[in-house]
C-alpha atoms as a PDB file:
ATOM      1  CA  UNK A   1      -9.148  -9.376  -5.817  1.00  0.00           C
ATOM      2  CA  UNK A   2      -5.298  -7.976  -6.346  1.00  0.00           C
ATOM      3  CA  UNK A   3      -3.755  -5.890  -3.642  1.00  0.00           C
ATOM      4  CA  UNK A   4      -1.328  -3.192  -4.528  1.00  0.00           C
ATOM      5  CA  UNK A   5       0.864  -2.077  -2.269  1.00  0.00           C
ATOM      6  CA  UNK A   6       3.136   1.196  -2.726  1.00  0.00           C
ATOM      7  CA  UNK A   7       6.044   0.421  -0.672  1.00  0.00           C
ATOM      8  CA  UNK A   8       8.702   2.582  -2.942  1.00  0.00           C
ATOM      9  CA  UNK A   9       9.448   6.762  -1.840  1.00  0.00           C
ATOM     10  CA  UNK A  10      11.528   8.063   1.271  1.00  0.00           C
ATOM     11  CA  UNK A  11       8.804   9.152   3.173  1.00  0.00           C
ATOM     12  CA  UNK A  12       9.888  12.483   4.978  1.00  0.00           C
ATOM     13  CA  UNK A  13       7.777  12.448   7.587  1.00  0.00           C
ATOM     14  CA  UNK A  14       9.741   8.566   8.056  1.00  0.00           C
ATOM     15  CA  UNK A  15      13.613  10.120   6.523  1.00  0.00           C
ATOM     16  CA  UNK A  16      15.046   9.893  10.382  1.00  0.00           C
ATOM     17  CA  UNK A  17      15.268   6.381   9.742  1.00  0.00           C
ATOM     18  CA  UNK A  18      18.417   4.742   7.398  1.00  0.00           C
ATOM     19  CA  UNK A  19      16.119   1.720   6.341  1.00  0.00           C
ATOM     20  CA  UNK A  20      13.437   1.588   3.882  1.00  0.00           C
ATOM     21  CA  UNK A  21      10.004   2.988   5.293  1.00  0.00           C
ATOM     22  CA  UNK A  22       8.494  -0.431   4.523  1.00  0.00           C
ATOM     23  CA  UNK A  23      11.064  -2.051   6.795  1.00  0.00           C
ATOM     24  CA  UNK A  24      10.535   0.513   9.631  1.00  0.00           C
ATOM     25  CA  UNK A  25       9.276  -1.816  12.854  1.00  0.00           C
ATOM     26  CA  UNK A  26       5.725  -0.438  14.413  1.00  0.00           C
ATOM     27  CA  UNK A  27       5.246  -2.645  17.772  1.00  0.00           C
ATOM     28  CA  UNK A  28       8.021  -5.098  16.128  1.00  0.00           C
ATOM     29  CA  UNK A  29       6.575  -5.171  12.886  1.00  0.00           C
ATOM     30  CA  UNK A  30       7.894  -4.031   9.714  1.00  0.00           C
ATOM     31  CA  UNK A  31       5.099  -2.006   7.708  1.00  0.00           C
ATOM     32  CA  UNK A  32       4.917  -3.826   4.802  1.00  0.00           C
ATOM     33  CA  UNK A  33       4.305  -7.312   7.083  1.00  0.00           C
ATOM     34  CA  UNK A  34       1.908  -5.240   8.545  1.00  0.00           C
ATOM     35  CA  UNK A  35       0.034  -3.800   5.623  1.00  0.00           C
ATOM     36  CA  UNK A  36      -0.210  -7.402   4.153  1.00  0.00           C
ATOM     37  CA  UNK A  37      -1.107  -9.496   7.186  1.00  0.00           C
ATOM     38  CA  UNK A  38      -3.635  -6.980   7.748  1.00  0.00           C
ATOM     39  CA  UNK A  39      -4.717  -6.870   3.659  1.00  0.00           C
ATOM     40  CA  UNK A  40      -5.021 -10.697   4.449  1.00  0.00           C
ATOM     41  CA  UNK A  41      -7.436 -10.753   7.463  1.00  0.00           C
ATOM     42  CA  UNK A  42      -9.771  -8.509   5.145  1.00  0.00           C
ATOM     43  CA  UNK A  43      -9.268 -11.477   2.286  1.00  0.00           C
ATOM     44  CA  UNK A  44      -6.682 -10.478  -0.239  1.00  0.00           C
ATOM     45  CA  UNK A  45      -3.866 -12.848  -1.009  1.00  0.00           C
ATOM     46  CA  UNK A  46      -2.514 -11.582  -4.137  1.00  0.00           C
ATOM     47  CA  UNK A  47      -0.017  -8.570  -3.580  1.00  0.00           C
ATOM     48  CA  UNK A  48       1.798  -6.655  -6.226  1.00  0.00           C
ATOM     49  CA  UNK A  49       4.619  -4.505  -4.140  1.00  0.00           C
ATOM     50  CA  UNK A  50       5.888  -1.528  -6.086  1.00  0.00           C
ATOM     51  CA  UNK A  51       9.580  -1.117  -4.328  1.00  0.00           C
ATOM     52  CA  UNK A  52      12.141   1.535  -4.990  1.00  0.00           C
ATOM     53  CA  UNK A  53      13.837   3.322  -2.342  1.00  0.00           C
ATOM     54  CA  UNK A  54      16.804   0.364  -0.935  1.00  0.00           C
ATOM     55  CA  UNK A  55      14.335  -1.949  -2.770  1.00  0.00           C
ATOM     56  CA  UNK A  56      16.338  -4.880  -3.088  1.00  0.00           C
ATOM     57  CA  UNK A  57      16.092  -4.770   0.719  1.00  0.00           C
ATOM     58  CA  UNK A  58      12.496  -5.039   0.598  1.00  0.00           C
ATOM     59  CA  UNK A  59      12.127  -7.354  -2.163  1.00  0.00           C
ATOM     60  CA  UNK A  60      14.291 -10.240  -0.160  1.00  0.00           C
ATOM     61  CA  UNK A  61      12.337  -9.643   2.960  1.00  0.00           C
ATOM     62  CA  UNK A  62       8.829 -10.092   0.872  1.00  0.00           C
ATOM     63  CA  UNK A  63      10.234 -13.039  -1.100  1.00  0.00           C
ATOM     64  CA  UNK A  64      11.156 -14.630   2.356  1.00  0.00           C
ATOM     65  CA  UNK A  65       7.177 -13.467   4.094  1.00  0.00           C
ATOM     66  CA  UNK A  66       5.705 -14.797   1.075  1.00  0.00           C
ATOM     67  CA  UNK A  67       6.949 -17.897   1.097  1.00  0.00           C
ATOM     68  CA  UNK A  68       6.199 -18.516   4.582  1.00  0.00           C
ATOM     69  CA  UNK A  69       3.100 -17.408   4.564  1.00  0.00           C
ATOM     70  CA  UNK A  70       1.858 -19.075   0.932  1.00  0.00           C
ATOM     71  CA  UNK A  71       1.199 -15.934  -0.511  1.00  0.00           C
ATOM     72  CA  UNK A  72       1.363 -14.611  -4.043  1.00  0.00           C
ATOM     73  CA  UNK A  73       3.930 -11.593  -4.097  1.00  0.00           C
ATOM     74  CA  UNK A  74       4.563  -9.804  -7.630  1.00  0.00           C
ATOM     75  CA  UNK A  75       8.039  -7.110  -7.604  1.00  0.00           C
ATOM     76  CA  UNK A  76       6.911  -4.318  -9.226  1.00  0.00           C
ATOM     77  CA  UNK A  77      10.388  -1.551  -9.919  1.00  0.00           C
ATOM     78  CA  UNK A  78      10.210   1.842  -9.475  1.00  0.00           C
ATOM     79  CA  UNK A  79      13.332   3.301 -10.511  1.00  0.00           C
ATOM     80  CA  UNK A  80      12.060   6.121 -10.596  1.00  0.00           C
ATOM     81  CA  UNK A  81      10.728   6.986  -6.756  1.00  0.00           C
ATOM     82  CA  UNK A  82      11.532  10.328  -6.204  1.00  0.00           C
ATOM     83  CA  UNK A  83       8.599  10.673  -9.011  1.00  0.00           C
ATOM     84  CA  UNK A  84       5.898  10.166  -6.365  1.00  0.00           C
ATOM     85  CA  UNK A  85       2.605   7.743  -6.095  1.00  0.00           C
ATOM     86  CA  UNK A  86       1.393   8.314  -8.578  1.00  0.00           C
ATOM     87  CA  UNK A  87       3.869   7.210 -10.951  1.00  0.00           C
ATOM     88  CA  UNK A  88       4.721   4.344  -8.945  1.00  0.00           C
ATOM     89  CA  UNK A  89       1.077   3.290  -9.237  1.00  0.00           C
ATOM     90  CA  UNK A  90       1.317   4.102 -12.925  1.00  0.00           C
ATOM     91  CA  UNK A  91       3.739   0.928 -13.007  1.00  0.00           C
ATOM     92  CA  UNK A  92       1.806  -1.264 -12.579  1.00  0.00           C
ATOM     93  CA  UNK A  93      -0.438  -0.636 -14.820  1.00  0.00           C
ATOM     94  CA  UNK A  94       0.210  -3.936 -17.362  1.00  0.00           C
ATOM     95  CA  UNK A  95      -0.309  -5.884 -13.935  1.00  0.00           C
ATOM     96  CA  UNK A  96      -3.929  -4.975 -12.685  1.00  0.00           C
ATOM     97  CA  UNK A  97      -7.280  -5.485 -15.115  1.00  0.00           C
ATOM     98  CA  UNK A  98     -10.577  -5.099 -13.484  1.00  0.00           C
ATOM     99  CA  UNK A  99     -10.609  -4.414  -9.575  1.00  0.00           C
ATOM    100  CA  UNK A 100      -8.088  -3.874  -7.019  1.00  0.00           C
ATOM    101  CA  UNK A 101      -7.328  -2.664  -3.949  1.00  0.00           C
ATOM    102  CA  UNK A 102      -4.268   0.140  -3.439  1.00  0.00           C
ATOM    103  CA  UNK A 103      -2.786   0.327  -0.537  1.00  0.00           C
ATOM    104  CA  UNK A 104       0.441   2.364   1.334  1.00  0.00           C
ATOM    105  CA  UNK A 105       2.485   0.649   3.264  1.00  0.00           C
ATOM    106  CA  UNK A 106       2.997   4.006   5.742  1.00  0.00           C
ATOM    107  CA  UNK A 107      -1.206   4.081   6.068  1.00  0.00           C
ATOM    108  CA  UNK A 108      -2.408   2.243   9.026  1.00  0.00           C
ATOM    109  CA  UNK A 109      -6.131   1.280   8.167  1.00  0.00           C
ATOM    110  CA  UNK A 110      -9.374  -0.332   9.397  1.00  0.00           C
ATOM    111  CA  UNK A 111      -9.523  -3.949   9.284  1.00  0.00           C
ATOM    112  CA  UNK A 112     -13.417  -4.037   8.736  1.00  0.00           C
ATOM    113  CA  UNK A 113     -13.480  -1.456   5.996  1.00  0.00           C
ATOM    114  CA  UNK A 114     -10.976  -2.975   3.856  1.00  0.00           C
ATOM    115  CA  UNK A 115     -13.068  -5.821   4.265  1.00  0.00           C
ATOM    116  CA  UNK A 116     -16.280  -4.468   3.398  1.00  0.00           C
ATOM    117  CA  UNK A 117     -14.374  -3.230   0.314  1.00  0.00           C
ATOM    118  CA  UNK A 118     -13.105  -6.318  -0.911  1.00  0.00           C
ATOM    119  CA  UNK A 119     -16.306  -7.962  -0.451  1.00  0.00           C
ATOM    120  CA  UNK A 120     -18.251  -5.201  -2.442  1.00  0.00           C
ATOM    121  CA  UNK A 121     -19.512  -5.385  -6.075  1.00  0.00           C
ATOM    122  CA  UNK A 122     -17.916  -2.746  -7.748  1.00  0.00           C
ATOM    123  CA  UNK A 123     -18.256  -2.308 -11.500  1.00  0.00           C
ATOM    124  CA  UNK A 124     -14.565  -2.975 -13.105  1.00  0.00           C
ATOM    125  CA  UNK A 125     -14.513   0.229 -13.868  1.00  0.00           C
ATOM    126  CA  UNK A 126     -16.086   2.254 -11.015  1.00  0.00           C
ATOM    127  CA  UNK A 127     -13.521   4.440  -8.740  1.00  0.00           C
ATOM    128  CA  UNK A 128     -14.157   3.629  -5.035  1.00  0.00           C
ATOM    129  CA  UNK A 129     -11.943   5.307  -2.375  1.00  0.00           C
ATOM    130  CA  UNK A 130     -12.014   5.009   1.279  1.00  0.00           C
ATOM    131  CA  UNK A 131     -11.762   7.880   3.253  1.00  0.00           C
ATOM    132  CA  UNK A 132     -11.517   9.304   6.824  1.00  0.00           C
ATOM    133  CA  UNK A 133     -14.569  10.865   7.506  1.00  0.00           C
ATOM    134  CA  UNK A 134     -13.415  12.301  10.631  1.00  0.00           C
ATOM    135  CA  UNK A 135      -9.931  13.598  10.156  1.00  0.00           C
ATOM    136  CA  UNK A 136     -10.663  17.056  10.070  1.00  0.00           C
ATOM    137  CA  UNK A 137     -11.824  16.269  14.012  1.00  0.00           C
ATOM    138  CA  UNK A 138      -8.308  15.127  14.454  1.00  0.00           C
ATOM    139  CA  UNK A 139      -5.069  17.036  14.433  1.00  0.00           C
ATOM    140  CA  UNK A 140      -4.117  16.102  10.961  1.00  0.00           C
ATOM    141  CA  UNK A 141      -0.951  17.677   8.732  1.00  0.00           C
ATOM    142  CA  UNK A 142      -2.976  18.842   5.787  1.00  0.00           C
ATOM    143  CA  UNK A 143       0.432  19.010   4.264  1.00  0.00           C
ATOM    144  CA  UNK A 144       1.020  15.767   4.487  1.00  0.00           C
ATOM    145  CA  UNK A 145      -2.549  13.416   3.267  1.00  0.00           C
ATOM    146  CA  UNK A 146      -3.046  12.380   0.383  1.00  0.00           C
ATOM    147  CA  UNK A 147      -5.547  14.344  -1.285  1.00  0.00           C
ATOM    148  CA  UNK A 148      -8.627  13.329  -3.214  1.00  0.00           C
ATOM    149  CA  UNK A 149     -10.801  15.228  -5.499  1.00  0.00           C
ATOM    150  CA  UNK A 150     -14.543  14.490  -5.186  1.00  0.00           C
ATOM    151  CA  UNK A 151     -16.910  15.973  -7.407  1.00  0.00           C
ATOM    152  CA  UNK A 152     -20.790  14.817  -8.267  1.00  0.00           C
END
């Protein structure tokens, strides 16, 4: 299954920092190493990386991971990335038929539920999204999440 990672805005919540969010070190490790090492463990090797924001920065550091790691790692350009996620997901569009997984490279997430998502048997053209059940339990900036509309 493809993995696509948006790795392209200045996050505000991240703007204290000169570098590109997906370059910003948690524990040592840049986010986007992080978001795909972790994509990895749950069984996803192919990445498509939509960059923007001091992209060419991110782009040589991927080029460098992928090799290392024998990964597949397709540039996606946003030139664009003050336009938000969901245009930079709109990009890459002529890249993805049938599933995928989306990712953000400033979302930490649950090993095991990726996982159970790549291993599921979605129909090509069923919408699954993973959720936190139990942010509203948390102190969460409502502001700030990304929202999702859920109707029956």
């Amino acid at each position: 299954m493809k993995c696509l990672i948006l790795a392209s805005d200045k996050i505000d919540r991240l703007s204290m920092y000169d570098e590109p969010p997906a370059l910003i070190q948690l524990h040592g490790v840049p986010l986007i190493e992080r978001t795909i090492r972790d994509a990895m463990q749950a069984g996803l090797k192919n990445f498509y990386v939509v960059t923007g924001y001091k992209g060419k920065l991110v782009r040589h550091f991927l080029d460098k991971f992928a090799a290392k790691n024998e990964i597949t790692v397709t540039h996606i350009e946003n030139d664009k990335p003050e336009n938000g996620r969901a245009y930079a997901a709109s990009l890459a569009k002529k890249y993805l038929d049938g599933n995928f997984i989306m990712l953000s490279v400033d979302y930490i997430f649950d090993i095991l539920a990726l996982a159970s998502l790549v291993k599921s048997k979605a129909k090509s053209k069923d919408n699954v999204v993973a959720i936190d059940s139990d942010a509203l339990q948390r102190k969460v900036d409502l502001v700030d999440v990304t929202r999702v509309h859920v109707s029956k």
